[in-house]
Protein backbone atom coordinates (compact mmCIF):
# COMPACT_ATOMS: atom_id res chain seq x y z
CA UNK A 1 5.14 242.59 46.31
CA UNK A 2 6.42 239.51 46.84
CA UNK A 3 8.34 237.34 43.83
CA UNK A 4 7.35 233.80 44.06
CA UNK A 5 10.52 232.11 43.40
CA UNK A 6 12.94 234.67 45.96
CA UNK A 7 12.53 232.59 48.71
CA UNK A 8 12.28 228.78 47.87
CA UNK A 9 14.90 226.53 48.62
CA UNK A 10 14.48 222.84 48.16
CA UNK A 11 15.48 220.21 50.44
CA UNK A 12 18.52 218.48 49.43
CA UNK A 13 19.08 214.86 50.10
CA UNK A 14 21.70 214.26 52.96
CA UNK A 15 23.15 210.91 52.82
CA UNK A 16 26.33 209.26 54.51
CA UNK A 17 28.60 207.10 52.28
CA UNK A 18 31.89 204.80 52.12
CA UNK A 19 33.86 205.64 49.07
CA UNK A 20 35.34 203.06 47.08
CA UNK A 21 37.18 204.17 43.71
CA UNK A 22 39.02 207.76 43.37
CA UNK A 23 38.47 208.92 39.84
CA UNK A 24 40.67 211.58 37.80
CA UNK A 25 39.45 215.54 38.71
CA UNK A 26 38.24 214.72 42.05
CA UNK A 27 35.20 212.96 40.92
CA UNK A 28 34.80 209.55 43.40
CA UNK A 29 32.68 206.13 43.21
CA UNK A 30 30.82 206.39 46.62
CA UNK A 31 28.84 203.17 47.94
CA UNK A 32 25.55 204.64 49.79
CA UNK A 33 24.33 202.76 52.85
CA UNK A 34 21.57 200.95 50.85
CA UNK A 35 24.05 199.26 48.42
CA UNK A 36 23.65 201.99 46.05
CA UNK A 37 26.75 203.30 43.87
CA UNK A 38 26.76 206.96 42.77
CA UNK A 39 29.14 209.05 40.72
CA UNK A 40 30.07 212.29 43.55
CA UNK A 41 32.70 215.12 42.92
CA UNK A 42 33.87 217.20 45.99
CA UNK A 43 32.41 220.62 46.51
CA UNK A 44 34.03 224.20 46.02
CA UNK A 45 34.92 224.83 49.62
CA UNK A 46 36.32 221.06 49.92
CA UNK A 47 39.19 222.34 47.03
CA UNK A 48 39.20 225.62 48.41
CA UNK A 49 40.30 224.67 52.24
CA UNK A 50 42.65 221.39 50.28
CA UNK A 51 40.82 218.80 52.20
CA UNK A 52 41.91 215.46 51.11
CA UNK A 53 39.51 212.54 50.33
CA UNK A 54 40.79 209.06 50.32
CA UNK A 55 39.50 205.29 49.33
CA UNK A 56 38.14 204.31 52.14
CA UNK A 57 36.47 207.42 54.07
CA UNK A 58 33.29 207.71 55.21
CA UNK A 59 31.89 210.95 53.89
CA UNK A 60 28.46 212.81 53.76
CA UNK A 61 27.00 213.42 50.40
CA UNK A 62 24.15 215.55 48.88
CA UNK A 63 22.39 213.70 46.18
CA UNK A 64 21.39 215.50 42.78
CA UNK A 65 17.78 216.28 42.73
CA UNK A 66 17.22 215.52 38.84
CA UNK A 67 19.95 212.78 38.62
CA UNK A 68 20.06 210.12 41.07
CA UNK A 69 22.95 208.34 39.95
CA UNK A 70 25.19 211.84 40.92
CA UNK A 71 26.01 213.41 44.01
CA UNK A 72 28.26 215.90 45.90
CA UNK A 73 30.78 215.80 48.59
CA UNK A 74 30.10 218.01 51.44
CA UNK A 75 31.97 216.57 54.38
CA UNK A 76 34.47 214.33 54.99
CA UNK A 77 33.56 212.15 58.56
């Protein structure tokens, strides 16, 4: 038998972005490619391997699926 919801993963949204503002608790004010400005905090293995994120770095984000205004660090480029 086969449980409906076991194997579904959604697609996330992969996007590349410059950021502009670092905020307090590693949240960051990242400018997407379309002119777009969304609210991103660094993910767990980002804190957990100390990778540093500066103003000015290009890095790759994964939007929020219910909040479009929010989004997720993932890689620094």
């Amino acid at each position: 038998m086969r449980d409906e919801y076991s194997s579904q993963s959604q697609a996330k949204e992969i996007k590349i972005g410059l950021v502009t503002n670092a905020l307090p608790n590693t949240m960051f004010r990242v400018e997407i490619d379309e002119g777009k400005r969304v609210l991103a905090h660094m993910s767990g293995k980002m804190r957990l391997h100390h990778i540093k994120v500066l103003v000015g770095d290009r890095v790759k984000i994964e939007m929020d699926e219910y909040n479009p205004e929010r989004a997720k660090i993932i890689q620094r480029l």
